[in-house]
Protein backbone atom coordinates (compact mmCIF):
# COMPACT_ATOMS: atom_id res chain seq x y z
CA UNK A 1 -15.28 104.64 39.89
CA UNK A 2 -18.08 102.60 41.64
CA UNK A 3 -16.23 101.58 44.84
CA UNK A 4 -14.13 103.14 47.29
CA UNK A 5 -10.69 101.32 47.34
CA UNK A 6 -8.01 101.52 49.59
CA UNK A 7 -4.91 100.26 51.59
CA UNK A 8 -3.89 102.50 54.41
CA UNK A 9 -1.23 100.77 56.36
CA UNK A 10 -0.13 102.88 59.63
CA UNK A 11 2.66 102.13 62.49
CA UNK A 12 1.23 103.76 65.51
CA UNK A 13 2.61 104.29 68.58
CA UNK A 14 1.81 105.63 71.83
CA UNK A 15 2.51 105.24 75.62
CA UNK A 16 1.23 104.89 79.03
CA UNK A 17 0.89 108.29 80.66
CA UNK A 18 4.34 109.81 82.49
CA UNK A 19 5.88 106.25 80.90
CA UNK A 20 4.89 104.46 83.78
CA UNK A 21 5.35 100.35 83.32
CA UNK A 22 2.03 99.34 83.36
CA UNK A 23 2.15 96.96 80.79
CA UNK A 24 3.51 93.67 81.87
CA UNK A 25 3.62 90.49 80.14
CA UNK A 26 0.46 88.85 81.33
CA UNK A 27 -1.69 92.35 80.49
CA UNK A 28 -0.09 92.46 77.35
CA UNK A 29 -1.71 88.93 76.67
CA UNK A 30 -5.02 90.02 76.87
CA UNK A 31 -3.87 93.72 76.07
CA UNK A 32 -3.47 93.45 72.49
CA UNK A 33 -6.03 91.01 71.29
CA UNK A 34 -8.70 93.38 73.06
CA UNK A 35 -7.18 96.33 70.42
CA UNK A 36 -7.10 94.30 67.70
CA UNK A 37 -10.45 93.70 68.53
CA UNK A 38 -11.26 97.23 68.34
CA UNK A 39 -9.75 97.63 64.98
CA UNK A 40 -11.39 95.20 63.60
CA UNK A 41 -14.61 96.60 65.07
CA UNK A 42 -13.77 100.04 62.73
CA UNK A 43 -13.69 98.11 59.96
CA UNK A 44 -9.51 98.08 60.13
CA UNK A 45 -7.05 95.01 60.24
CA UNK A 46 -4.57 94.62 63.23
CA UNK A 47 -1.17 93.31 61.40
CA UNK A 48 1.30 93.41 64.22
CA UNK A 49 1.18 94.79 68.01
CA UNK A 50 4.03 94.81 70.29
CA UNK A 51 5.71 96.84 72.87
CA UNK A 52 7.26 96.77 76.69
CA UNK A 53 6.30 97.79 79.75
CA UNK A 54 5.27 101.42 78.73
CA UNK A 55 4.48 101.61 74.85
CA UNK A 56 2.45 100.47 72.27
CA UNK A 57 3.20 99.91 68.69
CA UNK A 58 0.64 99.02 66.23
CA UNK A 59 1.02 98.14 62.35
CA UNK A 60 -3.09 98.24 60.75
CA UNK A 61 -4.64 98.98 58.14
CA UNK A 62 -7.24 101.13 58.92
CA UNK A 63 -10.51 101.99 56.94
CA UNK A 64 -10.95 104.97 55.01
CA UNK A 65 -14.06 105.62 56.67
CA UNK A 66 -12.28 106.32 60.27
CA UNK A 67 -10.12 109.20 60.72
CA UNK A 68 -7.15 108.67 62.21
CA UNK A 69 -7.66 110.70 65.32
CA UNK A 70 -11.27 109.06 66.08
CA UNK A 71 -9.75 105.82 65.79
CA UNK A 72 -6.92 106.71 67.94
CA UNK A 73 -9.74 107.75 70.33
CA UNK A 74 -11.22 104.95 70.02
CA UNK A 75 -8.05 102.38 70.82
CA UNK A 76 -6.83 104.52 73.81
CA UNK A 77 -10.34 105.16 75.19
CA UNK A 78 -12.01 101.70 75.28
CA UNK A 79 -8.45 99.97 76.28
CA UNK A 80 -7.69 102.48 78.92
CA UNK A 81 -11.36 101.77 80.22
CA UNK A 82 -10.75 98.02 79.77
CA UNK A 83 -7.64 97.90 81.56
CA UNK A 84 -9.48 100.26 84.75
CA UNK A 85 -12.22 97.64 84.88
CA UNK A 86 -9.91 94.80 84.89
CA UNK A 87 -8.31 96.16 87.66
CA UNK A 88 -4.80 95.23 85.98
CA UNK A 89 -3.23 98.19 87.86
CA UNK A 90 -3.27 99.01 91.81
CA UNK A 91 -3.61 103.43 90.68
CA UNK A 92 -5.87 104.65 87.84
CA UNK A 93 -4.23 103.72 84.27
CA UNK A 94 -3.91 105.89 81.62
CA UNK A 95 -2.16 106.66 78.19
CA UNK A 96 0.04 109.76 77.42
CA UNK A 97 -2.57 112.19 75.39
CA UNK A 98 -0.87 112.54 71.81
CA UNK A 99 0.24 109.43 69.93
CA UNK A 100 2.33 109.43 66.66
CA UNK A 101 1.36 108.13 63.20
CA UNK A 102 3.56 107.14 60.08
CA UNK A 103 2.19 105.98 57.13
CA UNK A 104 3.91 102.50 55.55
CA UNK A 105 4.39 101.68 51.88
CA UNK A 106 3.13 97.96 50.93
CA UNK A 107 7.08 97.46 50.42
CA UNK A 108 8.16 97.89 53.60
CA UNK A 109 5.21 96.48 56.04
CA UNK A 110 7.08 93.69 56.95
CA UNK A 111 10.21 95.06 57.83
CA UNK A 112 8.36 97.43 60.25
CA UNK A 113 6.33 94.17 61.95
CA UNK A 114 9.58 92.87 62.57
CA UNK A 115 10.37 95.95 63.91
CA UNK A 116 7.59 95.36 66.01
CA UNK A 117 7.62 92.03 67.20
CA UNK A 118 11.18 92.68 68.18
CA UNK A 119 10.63 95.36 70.54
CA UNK A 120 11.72 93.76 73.82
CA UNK A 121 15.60 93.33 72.15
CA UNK A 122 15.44 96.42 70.55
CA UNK A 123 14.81 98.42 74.05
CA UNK A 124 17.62 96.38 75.65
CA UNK A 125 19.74 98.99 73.75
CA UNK A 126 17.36 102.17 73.41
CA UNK A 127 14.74 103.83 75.77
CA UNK A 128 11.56 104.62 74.79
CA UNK A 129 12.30 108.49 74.60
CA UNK A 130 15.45 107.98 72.29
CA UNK A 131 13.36 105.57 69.78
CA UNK A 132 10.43 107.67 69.70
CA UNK A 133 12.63 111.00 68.77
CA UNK A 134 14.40 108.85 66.41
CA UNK A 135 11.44 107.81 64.78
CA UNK A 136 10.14 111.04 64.65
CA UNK A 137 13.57 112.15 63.45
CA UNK A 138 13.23 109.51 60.39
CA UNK A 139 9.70 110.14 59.35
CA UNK A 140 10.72 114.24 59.07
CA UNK A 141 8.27 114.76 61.87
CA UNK A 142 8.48 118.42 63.36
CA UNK A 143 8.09 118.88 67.02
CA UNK A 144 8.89 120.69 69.62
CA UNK A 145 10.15 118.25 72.34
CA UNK A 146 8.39 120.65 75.29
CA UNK A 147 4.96 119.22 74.13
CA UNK A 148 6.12 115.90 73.44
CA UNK A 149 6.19 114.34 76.94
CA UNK A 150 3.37 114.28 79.91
């Protein structure tokens, strides 16, 4: 075959560092266009973003040509250093270290954006912690929940 051809569709998501609510409204307004624009930069297509006060979730398609953990790097480096710039925060901002990665068949992408774009409702019921182990929990993830929070 000639050509490289893919479709690598990921829901990503990842937090502010000790869960602190960082993330308000009006940073999440210029918060998530400045990732997309970072995917897009990598050669990857932002699909859906959303999240609260302490969490990110992401559904992209990323290239082929990125590994996931380099793009990772990427996102939560150049948004962290965004958001420090900006001053959007009175301490130093940061994301948690780790982040967590499913992949997404074509037939269910759009059930997970809706997932997604309804994540304010959705945590009016669940914390973050009790989502993310649940997710974890559906996607067969091991872990050891010692290393899972800092």
């Amino acid at each position: 075959m000639a050509s490289t051809l893919t479709n690598l569709l990921f829901h990503v998501v990842f937090t502010t560092k000790m869960r602190r609510e960082f993330i308000n409204p009006e940073i999440r307004k210029q918060l998530y266009p400045y990732i997309g624009g970072i995917i897009r930069d990598e050669k990857g297509k932002l699909i859906k973003i959303g999240g609260t006060d302490n969490h990110v979730h992401i559904l992209a398609k990323f290239s082929p040509t990125v590994g996931m953990s380099d793009m990772m790097r990427r996102i939560k480096g150049n948004s962290s250093k965004w958001i420090n710039e900006k001053r959007f925060c009175q301490t130093r901002f940061a994301w948690q270290r780790g982040y967590a990665a499913f992949s997404v068949s074509e037939s269910v992408w759009m059930k997970v954006a809706r997932y997604i774009e309804n994540q304010e409702e959705h945590h009016k019921k669940m914390t973050f912690k009790e989502e993310f182990l649940l997710l974890l929990k559906k996607h067969h993830v091991e872990y050891n929940e010692k290393y899972l929070w800092d």
